[in-house]
Protein backbone atom coordinates (compact mmCIF):
# COMPACT_ATOMS: atom_id res chain seq x y z
CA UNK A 1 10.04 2.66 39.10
CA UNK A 2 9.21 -0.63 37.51
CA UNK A 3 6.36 -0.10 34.62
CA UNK A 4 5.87 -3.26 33.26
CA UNK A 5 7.33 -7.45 33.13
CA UNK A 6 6.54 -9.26 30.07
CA UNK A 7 7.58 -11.36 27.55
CA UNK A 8 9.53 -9.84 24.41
CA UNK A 9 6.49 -10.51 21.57
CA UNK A 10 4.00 -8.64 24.30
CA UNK A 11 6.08 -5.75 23.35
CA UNK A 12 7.74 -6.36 19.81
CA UNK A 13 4.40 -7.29 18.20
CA UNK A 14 2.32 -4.19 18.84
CA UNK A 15 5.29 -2.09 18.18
CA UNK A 16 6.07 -3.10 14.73
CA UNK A 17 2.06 -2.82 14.09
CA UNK A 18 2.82 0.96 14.42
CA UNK A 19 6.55 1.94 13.42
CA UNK A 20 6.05 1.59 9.51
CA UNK A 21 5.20 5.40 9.41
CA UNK A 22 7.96 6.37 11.31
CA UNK A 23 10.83 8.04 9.97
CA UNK A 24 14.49 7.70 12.41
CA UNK A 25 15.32 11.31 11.52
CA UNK A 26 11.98 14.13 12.24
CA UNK A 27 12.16 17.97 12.54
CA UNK A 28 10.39 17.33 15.49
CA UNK A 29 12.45 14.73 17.70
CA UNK A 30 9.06 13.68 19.52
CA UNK A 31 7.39 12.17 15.97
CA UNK A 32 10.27 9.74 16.17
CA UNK A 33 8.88 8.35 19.43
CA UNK A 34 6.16 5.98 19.79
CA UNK A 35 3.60 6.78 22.92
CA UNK A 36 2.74 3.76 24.83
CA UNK A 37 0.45 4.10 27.49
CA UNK A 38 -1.20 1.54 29.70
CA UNK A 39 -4.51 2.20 31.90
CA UNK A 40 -6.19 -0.85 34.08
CA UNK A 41 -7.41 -2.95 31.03
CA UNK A 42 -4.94 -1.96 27.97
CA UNK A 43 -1.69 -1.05 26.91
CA UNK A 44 -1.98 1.44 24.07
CA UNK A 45 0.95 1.99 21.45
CA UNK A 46 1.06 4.57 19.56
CA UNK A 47 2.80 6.67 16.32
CA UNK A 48 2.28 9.50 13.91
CA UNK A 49 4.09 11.23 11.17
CA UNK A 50 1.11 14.30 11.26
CA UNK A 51 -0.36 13.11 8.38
CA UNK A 52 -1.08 9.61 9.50
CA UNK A 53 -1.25 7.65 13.14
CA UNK A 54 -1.60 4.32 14.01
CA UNK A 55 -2.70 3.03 17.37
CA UNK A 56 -2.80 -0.45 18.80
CA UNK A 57 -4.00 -2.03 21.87
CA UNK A 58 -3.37 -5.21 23.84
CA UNK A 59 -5.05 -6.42 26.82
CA UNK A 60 -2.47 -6.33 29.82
CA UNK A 61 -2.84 -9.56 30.69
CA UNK A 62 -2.52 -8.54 34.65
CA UNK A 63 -4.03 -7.50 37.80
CA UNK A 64 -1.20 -4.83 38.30
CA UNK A 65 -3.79 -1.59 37.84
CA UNK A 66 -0.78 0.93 37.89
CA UNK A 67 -1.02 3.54 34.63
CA UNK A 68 1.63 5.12 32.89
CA UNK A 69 2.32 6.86 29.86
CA UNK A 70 5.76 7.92 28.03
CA UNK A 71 7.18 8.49 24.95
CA UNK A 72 10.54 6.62 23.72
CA UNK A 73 12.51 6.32 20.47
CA UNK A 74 10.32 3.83 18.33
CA UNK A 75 12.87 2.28 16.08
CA UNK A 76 15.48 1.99 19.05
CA UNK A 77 13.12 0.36 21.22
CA UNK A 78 12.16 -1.79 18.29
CA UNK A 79 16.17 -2.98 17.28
CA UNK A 80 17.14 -3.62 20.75
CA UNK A 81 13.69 -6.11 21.18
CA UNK A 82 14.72 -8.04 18.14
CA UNK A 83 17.97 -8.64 19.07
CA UNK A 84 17.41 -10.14 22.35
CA UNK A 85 16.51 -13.91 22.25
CA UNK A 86 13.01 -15.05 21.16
CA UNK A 87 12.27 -16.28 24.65
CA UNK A 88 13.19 -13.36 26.66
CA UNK A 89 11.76 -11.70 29.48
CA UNK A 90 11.56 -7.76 29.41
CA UNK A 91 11.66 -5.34 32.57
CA UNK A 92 10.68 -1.66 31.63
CA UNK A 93 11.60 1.15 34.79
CA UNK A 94 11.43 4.34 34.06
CA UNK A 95 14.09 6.37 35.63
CA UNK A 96 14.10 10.27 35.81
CA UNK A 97 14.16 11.14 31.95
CA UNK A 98 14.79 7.66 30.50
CA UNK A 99 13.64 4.32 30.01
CA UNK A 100 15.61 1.36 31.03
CA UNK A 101 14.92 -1.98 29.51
CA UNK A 102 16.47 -4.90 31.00
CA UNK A 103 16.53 -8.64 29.70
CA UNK A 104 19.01 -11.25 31.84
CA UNK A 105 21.83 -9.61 31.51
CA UNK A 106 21.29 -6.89 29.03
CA UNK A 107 20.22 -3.23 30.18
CA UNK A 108 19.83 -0.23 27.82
CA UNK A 109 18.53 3.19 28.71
CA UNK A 110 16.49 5.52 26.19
CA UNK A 111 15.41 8.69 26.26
CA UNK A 112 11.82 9.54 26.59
CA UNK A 113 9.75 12.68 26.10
CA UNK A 114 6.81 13.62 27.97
CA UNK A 115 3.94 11.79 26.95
CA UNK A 116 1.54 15.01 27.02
CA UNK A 117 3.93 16.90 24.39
CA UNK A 118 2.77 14.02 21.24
CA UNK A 119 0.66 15.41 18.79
CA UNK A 120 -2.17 13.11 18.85
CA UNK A 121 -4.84 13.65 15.96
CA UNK A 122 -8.24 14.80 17.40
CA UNK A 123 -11.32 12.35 16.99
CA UNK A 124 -14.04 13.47 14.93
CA UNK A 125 -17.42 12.64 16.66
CA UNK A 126 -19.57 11.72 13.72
CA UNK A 127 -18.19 10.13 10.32
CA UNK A 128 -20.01 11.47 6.90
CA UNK A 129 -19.92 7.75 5.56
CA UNK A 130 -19.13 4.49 6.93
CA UNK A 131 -18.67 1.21 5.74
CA UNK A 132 -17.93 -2.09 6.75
CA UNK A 133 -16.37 -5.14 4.65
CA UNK A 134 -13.57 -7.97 4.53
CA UNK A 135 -9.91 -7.24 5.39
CA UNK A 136 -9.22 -9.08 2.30
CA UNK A 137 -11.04 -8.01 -0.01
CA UNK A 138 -9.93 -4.37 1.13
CA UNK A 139 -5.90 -5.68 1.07
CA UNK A 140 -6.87 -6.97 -2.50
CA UNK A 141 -8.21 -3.89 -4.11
CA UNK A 142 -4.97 -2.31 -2.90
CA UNK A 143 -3.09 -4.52 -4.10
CA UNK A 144 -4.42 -4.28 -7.80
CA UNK A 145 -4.36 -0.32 -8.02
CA UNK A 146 -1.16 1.22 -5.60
CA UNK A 147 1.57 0.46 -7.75
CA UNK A 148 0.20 3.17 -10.36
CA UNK A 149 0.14 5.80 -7.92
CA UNK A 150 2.51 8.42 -8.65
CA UNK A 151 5.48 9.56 -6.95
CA UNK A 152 6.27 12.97 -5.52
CA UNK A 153 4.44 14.66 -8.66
CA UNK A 154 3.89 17.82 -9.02
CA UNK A 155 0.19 17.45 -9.54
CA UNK A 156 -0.17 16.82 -6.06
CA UNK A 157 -3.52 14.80 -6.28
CA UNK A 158 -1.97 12.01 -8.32
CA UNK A 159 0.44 11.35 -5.24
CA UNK A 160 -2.66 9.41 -3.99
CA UNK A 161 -5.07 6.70 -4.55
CA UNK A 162 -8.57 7.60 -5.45
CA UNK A 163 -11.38 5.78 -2.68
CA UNK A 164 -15.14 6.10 -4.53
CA UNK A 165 -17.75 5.28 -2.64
CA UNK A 166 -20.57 4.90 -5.24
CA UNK A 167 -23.99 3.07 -5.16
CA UNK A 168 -23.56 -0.36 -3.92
CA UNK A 169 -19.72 -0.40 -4.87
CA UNK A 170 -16.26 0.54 -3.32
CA UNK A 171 -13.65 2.14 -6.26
CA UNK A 172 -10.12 2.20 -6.37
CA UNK A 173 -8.25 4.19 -8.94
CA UNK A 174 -4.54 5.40 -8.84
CA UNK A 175 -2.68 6.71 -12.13
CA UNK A 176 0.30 8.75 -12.52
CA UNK A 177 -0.44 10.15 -15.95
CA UNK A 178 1.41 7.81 -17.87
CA UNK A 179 -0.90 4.47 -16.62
CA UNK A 180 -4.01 4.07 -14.96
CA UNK A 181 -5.38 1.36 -12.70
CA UNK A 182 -9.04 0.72 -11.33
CA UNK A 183 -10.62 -1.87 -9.29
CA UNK A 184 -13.99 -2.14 -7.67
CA UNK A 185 -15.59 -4.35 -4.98
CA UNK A 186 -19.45 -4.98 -3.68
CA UNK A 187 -20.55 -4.06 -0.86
CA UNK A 188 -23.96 -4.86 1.25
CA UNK A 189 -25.48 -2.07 0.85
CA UNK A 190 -26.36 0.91 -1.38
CA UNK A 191 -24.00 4.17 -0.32
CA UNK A 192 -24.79 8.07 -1.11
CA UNK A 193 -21.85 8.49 -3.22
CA UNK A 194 -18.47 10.11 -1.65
CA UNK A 195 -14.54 10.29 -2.45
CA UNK A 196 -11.41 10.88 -0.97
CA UNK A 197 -7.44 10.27 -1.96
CA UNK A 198 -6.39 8.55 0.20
CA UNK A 199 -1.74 9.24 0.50
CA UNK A 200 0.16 7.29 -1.02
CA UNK A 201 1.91 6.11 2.48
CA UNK A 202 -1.19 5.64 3.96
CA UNK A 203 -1.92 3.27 1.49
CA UNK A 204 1.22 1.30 1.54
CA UNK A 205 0.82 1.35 5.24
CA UNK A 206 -2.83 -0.29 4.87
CA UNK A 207 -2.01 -2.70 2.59
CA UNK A 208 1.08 -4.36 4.76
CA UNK A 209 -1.22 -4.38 7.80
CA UNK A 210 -4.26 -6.07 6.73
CA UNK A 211 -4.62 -9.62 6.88
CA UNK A 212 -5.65 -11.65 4.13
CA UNK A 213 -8.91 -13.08 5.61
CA UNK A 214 -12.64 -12.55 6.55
CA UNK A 215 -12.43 -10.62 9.63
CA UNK A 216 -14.32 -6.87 8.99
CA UNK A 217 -12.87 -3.81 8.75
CA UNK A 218 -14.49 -0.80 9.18
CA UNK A 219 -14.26 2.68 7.26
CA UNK A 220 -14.90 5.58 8.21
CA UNK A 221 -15.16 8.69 5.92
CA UNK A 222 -14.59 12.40 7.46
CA UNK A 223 -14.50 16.07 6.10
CA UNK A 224 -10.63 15.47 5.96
CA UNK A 225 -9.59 12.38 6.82
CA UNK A 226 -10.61 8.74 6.64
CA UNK A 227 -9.76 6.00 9.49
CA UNK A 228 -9.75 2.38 8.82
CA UNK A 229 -10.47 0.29 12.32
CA UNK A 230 -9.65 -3.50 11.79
CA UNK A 231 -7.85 -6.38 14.37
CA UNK A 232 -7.06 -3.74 17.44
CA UNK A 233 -5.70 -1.61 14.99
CA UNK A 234 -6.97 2.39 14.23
CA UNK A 235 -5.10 3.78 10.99
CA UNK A 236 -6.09 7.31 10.94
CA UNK A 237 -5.10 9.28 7.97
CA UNK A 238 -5.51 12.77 6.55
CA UNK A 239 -6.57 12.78 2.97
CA UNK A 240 -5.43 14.99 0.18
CA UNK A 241 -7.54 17.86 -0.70
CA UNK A 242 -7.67 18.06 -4.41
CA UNK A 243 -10.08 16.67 -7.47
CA UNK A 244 -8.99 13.47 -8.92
CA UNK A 245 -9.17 13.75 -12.70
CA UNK A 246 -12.21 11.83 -14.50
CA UNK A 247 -10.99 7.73 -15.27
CA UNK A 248 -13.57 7.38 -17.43
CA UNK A 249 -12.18 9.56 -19.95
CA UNK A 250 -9.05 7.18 -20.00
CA UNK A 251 -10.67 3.69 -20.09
CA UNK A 252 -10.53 3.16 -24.34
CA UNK A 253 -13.74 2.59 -26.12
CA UNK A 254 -12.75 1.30 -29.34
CA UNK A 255 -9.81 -1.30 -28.17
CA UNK A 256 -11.32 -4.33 -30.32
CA UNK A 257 -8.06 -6.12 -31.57
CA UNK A 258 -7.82 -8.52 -28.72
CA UNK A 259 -5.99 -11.86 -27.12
CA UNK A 260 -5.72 -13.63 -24.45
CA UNK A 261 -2.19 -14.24 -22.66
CA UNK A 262 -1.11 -16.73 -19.78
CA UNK A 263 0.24 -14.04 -17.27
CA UNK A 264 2.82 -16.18 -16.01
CA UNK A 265 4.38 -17.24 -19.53
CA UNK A 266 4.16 -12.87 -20.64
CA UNK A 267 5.64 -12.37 -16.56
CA UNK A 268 8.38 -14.77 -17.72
CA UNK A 269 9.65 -13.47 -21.31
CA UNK A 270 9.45 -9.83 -20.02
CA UNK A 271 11.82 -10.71 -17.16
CA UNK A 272 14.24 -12.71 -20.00
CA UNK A 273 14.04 -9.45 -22.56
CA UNK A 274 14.18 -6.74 -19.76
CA UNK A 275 17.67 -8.20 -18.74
CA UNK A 276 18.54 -6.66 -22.02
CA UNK A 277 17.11 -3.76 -21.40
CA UNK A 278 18.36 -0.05 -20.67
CA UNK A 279 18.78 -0.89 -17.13
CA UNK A 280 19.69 2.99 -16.12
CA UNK A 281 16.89 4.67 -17.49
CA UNK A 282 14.01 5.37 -15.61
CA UNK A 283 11.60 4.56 -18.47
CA UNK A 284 12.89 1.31 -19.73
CA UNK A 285 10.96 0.32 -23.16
CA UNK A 286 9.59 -2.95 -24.34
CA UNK A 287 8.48 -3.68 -28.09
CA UNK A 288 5.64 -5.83 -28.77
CA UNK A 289 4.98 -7.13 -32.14
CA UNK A 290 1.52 -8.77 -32.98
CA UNK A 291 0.78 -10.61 -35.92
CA UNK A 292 -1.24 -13.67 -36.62
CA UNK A 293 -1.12 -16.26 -34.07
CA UNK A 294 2.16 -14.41 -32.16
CA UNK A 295 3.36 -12.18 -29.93
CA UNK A 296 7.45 -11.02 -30.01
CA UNK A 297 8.69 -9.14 -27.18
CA UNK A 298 11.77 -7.35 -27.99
CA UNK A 299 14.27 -5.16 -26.14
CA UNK A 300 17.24 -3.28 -26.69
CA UNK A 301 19.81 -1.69 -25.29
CA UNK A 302 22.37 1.57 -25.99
CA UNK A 303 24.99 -1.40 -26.58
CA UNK A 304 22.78 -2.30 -29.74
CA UNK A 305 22.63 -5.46 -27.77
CA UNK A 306 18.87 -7.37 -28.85
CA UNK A 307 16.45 -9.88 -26.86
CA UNK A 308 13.76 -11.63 -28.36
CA UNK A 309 10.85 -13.78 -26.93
CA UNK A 310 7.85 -15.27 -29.03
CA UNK A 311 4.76 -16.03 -27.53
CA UNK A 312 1.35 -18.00 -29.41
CA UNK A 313 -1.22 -16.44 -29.12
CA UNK A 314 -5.07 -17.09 -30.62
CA UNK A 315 -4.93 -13.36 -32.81
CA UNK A 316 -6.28 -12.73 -36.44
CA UNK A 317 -6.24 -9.17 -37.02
CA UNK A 318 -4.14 -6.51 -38.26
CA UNK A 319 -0.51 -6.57 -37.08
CA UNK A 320 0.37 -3.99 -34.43
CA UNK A 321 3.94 -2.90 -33.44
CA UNK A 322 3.65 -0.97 -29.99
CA UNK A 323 6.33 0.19 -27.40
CA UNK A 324 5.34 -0.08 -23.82
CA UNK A 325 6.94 0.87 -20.32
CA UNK A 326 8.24 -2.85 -19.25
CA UNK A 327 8.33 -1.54 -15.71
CA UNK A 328 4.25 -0.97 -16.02
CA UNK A 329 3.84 -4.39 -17.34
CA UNK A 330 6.02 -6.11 -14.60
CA UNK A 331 4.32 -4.12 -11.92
CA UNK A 332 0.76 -5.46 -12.89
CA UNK A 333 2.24 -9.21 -13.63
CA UNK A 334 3.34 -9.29 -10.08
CA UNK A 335 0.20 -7.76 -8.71
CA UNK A 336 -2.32 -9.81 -10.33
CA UNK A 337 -2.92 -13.31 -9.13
CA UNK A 338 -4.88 -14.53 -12.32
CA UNK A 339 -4.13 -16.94 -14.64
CA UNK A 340 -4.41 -15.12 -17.71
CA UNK A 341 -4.74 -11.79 -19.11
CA UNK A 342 -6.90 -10.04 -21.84
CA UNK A 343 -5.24 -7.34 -23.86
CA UNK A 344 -7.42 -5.32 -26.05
CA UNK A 345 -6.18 -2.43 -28.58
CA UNK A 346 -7.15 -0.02 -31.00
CA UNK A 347 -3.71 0.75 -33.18
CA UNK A 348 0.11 1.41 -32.18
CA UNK A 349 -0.67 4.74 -31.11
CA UNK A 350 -3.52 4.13 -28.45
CA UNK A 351 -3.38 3.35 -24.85
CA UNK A 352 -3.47 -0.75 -24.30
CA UNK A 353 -6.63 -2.11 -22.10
CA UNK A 354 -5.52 -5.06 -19.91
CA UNK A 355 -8.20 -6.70 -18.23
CA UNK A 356 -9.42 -9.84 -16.28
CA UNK A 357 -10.94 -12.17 -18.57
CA UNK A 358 -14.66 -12.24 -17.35
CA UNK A 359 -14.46 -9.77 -14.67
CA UNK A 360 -15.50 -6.08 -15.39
CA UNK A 361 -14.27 -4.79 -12.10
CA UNK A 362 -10.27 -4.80 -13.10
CA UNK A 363 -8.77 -2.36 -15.61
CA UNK A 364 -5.61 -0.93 -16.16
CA UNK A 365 -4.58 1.02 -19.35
CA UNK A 366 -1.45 1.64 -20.38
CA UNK A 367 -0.13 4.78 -22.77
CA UNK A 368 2.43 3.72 -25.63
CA UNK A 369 5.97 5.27 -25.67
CA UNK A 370 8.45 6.05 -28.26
CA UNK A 371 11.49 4.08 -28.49
């Protein structure tokens, strides 16, 4: 039975929307499969890992009002779309337990899975909280805070990124002990205040499929699970039950020695001194000495191999030698698109405050190490 005729993007472009979250090997075969369905006006794909889903739909583009659902190897179907030419025209039968795809001369047959045996996540009927506001300016507060967010840690609430809703702002903090990052946004309106952590794939998923422009997205905010709605797109995610620790505790007070640094020219030396680094160890440390007018950035290695890099700076203050995670500085250099930075400290002992000159709603603090 023919399903469907199109051309290869109809199918490709939805299907990479939703196959991020998919893993090629499951303990249950059928979360390897992506669910497409089509009724008379759409043609639904769809994916889930049972923590997160992701649906898309496209118009069919056709009179034909024959439905269909199925369930087929998501990854599969993606690598054999890719590889046919970009002008291609796809024919999808289905025939008795698979699904043959055929393109000029090229035929493959999957298997599929019946489309009623996917675990679909149930729809709450009323949200606690919703908000709406700019795909970009959503994408960007991502981008500033997900790199802190800690990996597979035992204090399973750090594994996530902290969403506040709070007054008339949206907060994002993520930290995994060792550094902390926080960003905030304005909305419209003034919100009762609510949180959630948000998983550390779900975020990583959200941030790669959010354009960088002014179209809205909307949030919604469950008992356990938050779903972000933006360009034909429904994330739905579970969140992680478990209290985030207090950020304000973190953010120093009493940071006053501070300068100013051009992020590019501090992106550059650290990436000339970290080649000289312990390139093995997970926690690779940086020395920063400040004195009047300068900044040296020094690394060594078990080889007792040195590398040095000098940078002016407008400081007169006390001098400060301080040993830093390079990997936490690189990670926030990368990440932030400003021109300059603001680093503000107390002594060689105390966590460093990097900030955004002029802009109180960017903060990211950094503990010292010992080297």
């Amino acid at each position: 039975m023919t399903l469907i005729k199109t051309h290869k993007d109809t199918l490709l472009t939805p299907l990479q929307t939703v196959t991020g979250i998919v893993e090629r090997r499951q303990t249950l075969p059928i979360l390897s499969n992506v669910l497409i369905k089509k009724d008379n006006k759409n043609l639904t794909f769809l994916t889930t890992d049972l923590e997160i889903q992701i649906k898309t739909c496209i118009s069919n583009g056709s009179s034909d009002k024959k439905t269909f659902s199925f369930t087929v190897s998501a990854k599969k179907l993606q690598d054999i779309l890719r590889s046919l030419s970009a002008s291609a025209e796809i024919t999808l039968l289905k025939k008795d337990h698979h699904l043959q795809i055929k393109s000029e001369k090229s035929v493959f047959n999957l298997q599929t899975l019946p489309a009623e045996d996917f675990p679909e996540v149930t729809e709450d009927i009323e949200p606690t909280t919703k908000i709406t506001l700019q795909q970009k300016a959503l994408k960007n507060l991502l981008q500033l805070v997900q790199f802190s967010i800690a990996q597979q840690d035992i204090r399973y609430y750090l594994n996530g990124l902290l969403l506040l809703i709070e007054d008339t702002f949206l907060k994002g903090v993520a930290t995994d002990g060792h550094r902390l990052a926080f960003a905030s946004i304005t909305l419209e309106e003034e919100k009762t205040k609510q949180e959630i952590i948000l998983p550390r794939k779900a975020v990583f998923e959200l941030t790669k499929l959010l354009n960088d422009n002014e179209e809205p997205i909307e949030i919604e905010l469950f008992k356990n699970k938050a779903r972000f709605s933006f360009s034909n797109v429904v994330l739905t995610s579970k969140i992680i039950d478990g209290k985030f620790p207090d950020y304000n505790r973190v953010i120093p007070a009493k940071n006053t020695k501070q300068f100013t640094l051009d992020r590019l020219d501090f992106l550059h030396a650290l990436q000339r001194v970290s080649i000289l680094s312990n390139q093995s160890e997970q926690f690779r440390g940086v020395r920063l000495v400040i004195t009047n007018g300068n900044l040296s950035i020094i690394c060594k290695n078990n080889e007792q191999e040195e590398a040095q890099d000098d940078l002016e700076i407008k400081y007169n203050d006390d001098e400060i030698d301080i040993s830093l995670n390079i990997t936490y500085l690189l990670e926030l250099l990368n990440n932030v698109t400003t021109d300059t930075i603001q680093c503000a400290l107390e002594n060689a002992n105390s966590s460093v405050l990097i900030t955004i000159p002029d802009n109180e709603n960017y903060k990211y603090i950094v503990m010292p190490m010992r080297i």
